[in-house]
N, C-alpha and C. Protein backbone atom coordinates (compact mmCIF):
# COMPACT_ATOMS: atom_id res chain seq x y z
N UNK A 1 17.81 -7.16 16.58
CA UNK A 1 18.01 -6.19 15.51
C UNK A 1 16.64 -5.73 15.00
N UNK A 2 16.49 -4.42 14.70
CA UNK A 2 15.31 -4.30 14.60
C UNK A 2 15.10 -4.33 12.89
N UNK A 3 14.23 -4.35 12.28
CA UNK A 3 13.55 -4.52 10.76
C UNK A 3 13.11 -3.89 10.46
N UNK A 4 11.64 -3.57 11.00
CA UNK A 4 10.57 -3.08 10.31
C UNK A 4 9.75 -2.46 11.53
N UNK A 5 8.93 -1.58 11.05
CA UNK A 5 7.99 -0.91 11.91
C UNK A 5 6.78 -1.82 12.69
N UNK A 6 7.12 -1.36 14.29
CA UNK A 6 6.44 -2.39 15.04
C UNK A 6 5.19 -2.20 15.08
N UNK A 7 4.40 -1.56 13.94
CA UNK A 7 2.94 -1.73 13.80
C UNK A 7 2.89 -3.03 12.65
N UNK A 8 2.12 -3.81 13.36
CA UNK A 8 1.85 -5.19 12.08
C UNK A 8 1.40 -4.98 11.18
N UNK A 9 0.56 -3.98 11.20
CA UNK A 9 -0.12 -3.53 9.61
C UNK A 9 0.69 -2.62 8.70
N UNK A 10 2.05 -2.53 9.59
CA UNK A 10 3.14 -1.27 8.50
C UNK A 10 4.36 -2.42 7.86
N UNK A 11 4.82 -1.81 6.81
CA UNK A 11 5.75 -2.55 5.94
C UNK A 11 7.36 -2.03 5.95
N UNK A 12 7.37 -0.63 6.62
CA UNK A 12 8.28 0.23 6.11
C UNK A 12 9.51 -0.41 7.17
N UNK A 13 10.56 -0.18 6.20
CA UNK A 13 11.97 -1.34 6.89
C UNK A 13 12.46 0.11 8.24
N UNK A 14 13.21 -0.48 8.72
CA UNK A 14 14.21 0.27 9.58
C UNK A 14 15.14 0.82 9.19
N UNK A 15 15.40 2.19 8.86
CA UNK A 15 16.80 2.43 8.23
C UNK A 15 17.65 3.12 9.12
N UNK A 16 16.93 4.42 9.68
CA UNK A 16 18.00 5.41 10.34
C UNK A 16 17.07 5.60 11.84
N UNK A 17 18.33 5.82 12.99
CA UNK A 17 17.43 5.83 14.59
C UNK A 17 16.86 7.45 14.02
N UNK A 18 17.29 8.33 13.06
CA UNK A 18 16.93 9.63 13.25
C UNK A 18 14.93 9.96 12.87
N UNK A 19 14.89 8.74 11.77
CA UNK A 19 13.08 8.33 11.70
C UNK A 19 12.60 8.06 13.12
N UNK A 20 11.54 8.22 13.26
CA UNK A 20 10.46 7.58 13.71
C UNK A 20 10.25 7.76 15.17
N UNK A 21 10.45 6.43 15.61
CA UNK A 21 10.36 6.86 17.03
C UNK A 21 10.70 5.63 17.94
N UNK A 22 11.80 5.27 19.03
CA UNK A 22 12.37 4.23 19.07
C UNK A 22 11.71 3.75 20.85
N UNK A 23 11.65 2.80 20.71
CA UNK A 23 11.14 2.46 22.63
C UNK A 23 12.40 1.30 22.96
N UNK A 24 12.67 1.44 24.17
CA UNK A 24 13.31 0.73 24.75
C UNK A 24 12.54 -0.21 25.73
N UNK A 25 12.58 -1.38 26.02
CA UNK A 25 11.47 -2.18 26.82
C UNK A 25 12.21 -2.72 27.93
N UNK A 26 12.16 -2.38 28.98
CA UNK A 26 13.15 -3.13 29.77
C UNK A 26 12.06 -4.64 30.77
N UNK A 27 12.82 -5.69 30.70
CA UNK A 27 11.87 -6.36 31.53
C UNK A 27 12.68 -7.30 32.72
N UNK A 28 12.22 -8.18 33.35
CA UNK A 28 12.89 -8.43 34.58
C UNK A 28 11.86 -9.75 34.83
N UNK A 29 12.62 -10.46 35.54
CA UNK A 29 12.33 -11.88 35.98
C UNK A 29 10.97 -11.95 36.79
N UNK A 30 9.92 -11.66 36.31
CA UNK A 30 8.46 -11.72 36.87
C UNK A 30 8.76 -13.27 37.34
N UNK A 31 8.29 -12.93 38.19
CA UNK A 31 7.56 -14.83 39.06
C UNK A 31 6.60 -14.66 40.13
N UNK A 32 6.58 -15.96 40.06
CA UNK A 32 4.85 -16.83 40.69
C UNK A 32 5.00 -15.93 42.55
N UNK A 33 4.24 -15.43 43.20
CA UNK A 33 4.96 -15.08 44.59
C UNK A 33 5.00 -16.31 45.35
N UNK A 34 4.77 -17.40 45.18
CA UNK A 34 4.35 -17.94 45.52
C UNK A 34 5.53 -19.26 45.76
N UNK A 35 6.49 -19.01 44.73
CA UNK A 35 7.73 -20.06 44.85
C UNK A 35 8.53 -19.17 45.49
N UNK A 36 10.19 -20.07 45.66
CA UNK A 36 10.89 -19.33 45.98
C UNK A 36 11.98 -18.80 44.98
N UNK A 37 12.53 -17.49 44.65
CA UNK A 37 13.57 -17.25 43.38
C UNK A 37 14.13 -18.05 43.32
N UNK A 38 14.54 -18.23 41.80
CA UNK A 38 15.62 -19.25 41.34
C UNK A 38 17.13 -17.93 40.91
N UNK A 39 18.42 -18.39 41.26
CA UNK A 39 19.11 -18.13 40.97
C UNK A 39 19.54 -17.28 39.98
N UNK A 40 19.11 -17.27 39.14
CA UNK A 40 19.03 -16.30 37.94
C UNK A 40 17.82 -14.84 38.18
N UNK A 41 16.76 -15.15 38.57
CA UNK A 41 15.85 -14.27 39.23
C UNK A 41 16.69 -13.64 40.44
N UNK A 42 17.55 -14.43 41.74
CA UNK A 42 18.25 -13.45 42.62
C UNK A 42 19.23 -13.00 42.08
N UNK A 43 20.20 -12.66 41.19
CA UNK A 43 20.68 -12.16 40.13
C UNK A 43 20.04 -10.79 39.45
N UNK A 44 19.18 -10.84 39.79
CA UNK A 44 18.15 -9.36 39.01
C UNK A 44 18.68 -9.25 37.50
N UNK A 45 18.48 -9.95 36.64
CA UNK A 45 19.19 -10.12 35.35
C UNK A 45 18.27 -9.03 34.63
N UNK A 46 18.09 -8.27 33.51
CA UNK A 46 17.06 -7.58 33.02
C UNK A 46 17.65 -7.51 31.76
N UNK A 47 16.09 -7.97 30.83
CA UNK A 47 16.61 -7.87 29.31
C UNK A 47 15.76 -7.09 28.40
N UNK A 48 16.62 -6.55 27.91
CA UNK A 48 16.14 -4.51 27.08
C UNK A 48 15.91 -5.31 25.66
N UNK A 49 14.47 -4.80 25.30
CA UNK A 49 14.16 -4.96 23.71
C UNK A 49 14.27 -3.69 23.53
N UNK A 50 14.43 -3.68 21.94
CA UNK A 50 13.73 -2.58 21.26
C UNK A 50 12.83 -2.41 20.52
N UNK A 51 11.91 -1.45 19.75
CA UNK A 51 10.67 -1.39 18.69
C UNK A 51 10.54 -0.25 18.11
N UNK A 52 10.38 -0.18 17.57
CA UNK A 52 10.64 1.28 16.54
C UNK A 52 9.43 1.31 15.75
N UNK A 53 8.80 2.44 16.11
CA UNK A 53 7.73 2.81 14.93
C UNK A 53 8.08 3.79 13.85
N UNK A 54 8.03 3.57 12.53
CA UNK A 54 7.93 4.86 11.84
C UNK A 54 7.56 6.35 11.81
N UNK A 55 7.96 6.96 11.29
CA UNK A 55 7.43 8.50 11.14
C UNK A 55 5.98 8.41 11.05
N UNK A 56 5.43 7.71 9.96
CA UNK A 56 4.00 8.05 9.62
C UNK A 56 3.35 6.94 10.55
N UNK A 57 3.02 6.35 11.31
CA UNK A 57 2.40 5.34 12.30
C UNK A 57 2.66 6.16 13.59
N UNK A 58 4.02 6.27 13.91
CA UNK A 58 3.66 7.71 14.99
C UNK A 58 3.08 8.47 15.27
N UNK A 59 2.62 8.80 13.97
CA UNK A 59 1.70 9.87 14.48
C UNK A 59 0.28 9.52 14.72
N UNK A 60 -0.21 8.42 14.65
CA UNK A 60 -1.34 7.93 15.21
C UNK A 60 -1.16 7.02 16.35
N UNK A 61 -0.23 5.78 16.80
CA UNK A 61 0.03 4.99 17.38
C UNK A 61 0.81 5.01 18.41
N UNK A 62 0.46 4.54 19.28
CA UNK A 62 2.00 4.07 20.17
C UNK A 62 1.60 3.00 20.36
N UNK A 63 3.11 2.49 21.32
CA UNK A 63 3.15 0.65 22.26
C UNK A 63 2.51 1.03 23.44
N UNK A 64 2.21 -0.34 23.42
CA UNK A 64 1.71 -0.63 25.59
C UNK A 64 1.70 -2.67 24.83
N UNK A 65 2.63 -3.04 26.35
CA UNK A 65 2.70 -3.85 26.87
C UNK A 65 1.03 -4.41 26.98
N UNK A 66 0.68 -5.68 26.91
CA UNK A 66 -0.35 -6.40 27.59
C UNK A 66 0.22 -7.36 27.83
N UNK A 67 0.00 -8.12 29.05
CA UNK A 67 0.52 -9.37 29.57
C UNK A 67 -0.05 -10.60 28.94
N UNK A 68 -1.16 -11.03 28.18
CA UNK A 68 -1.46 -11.81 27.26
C UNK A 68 -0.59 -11.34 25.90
N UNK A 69 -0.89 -10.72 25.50
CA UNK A 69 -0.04 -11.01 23.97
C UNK A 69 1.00 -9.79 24.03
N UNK A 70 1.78 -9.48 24.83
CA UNK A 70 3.38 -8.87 24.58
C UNK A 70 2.90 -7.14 24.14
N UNK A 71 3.89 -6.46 23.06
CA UNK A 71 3.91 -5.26 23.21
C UNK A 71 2.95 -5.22 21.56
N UNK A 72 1.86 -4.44 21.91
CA UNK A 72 0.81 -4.14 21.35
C UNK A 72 0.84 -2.61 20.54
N UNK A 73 0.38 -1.98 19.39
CA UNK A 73 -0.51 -0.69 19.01
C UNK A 73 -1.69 -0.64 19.27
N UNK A 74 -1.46 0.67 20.23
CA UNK A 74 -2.89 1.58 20.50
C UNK A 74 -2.71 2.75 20.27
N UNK A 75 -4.21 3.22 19.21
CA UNK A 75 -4.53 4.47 19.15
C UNK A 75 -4.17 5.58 20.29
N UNK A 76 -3.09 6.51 19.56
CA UNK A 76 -3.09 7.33 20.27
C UNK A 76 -4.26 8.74 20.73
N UNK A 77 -4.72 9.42 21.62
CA UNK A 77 -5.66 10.01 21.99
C UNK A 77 -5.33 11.20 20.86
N UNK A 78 -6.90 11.58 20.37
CA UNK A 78 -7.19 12.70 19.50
C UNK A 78 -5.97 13.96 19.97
N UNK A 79 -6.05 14.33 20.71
CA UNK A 79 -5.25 15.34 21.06
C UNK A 79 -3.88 15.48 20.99
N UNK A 80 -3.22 14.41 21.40
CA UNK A 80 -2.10 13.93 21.08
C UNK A 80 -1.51 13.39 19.95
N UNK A 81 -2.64 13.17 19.01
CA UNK A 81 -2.04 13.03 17.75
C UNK A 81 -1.25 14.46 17.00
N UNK A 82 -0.22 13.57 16.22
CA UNK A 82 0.43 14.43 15.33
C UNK A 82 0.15 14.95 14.32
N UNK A 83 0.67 15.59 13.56
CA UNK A 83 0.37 16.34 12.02
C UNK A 83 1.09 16.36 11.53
N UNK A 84 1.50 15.92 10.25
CA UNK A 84 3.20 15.99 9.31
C UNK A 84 3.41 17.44 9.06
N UNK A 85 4.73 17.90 9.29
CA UNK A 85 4.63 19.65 9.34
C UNK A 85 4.48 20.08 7.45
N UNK A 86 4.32 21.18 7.80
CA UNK A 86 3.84 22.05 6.11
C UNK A 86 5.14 21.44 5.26
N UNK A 87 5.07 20.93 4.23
CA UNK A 87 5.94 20.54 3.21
C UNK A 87 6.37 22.16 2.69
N UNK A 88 7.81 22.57 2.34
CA UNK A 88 8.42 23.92 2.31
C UNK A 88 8.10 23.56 0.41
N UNK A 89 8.16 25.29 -0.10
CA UNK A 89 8.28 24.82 -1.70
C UNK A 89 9.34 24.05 -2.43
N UNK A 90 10.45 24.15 -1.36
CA UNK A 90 11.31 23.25 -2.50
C UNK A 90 11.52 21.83 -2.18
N UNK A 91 10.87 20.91 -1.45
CA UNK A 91 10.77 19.76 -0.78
C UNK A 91 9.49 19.20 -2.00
N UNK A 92 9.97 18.10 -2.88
CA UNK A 92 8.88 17.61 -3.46
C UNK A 92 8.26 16.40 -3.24
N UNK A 93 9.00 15.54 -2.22
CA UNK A 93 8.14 13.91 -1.74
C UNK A 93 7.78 14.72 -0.03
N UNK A 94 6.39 14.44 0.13
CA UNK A 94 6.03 15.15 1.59
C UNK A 94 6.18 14.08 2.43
N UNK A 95 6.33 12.82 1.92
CA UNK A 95 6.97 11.76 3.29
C UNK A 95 8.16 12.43 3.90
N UNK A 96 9.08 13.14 3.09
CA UNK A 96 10.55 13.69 4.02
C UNK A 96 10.42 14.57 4.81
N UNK A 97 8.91 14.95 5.46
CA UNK A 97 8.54 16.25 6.07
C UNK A 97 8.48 15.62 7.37
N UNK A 98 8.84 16.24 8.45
CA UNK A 98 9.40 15.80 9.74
C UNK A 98 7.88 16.08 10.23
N UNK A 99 7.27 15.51 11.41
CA UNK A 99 6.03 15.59 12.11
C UNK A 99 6.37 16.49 13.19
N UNK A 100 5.38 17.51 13.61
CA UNK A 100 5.33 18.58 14.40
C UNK A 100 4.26 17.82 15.54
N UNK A 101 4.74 18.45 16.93
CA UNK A 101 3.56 18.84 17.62
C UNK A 101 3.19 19.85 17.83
N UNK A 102 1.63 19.74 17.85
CA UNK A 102 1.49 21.10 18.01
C UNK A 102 0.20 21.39 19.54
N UNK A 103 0.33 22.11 19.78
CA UNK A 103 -0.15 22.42 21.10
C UNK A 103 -1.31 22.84 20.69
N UNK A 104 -2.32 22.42 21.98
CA UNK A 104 -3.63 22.96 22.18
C UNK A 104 -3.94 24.01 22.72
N UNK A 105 -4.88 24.94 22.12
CA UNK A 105 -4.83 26.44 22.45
C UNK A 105 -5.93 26.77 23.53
């Protein structure tokens, strides 16, 4: 079940899939090449996480996997970062402003 935003330095809970931005992780019975599969590995079993980043961490961050410490935030590239779109006049908290991309000219 997911909670909270999978940046460690964010606080903001999980409320709606329509926020943010959701990853699906699929993984599968890695082993040694070196033994032979165990039963559950010839089975091809595969087990799906999920992680969800917020609206506002999105737009700087994404996941990547590292095989030492699991699914990680990294800076996303200058270019690819987001921008929260123009807050309209009758919208008065600008957190409810949906993030745009916007293309390079």
């Amino acid at each position: 079940m997911l909670h909270k935003c999978a940046n460690p330095d964010c606080k903001n809970p999980f409320l709606k899939l329509s926020e943010g931005k959701l990853f699906l992780v699929e993984s599968g019975g890695s082993r040694d090449a070196d033994r032979a599969p165990s039963e559950w590995e010839r089975r091809n079993v595969r087990r799906v996480e999920y992680f969800w980043l917020c609206n506002q961490c999105s737009l700087s961050v994404t996941l990547a996997f590292e095989k030492e410490r699991g699914m990680v935030t990294v800076p996303l590239p200058e270019e690819m970062r987001r921008r929260p779109a123009p807050v309209s006049q009758g919208e008065k908290d600008p957190d409810t402003a949906r993030p745009l991309l916007y293309k390079r000219a």
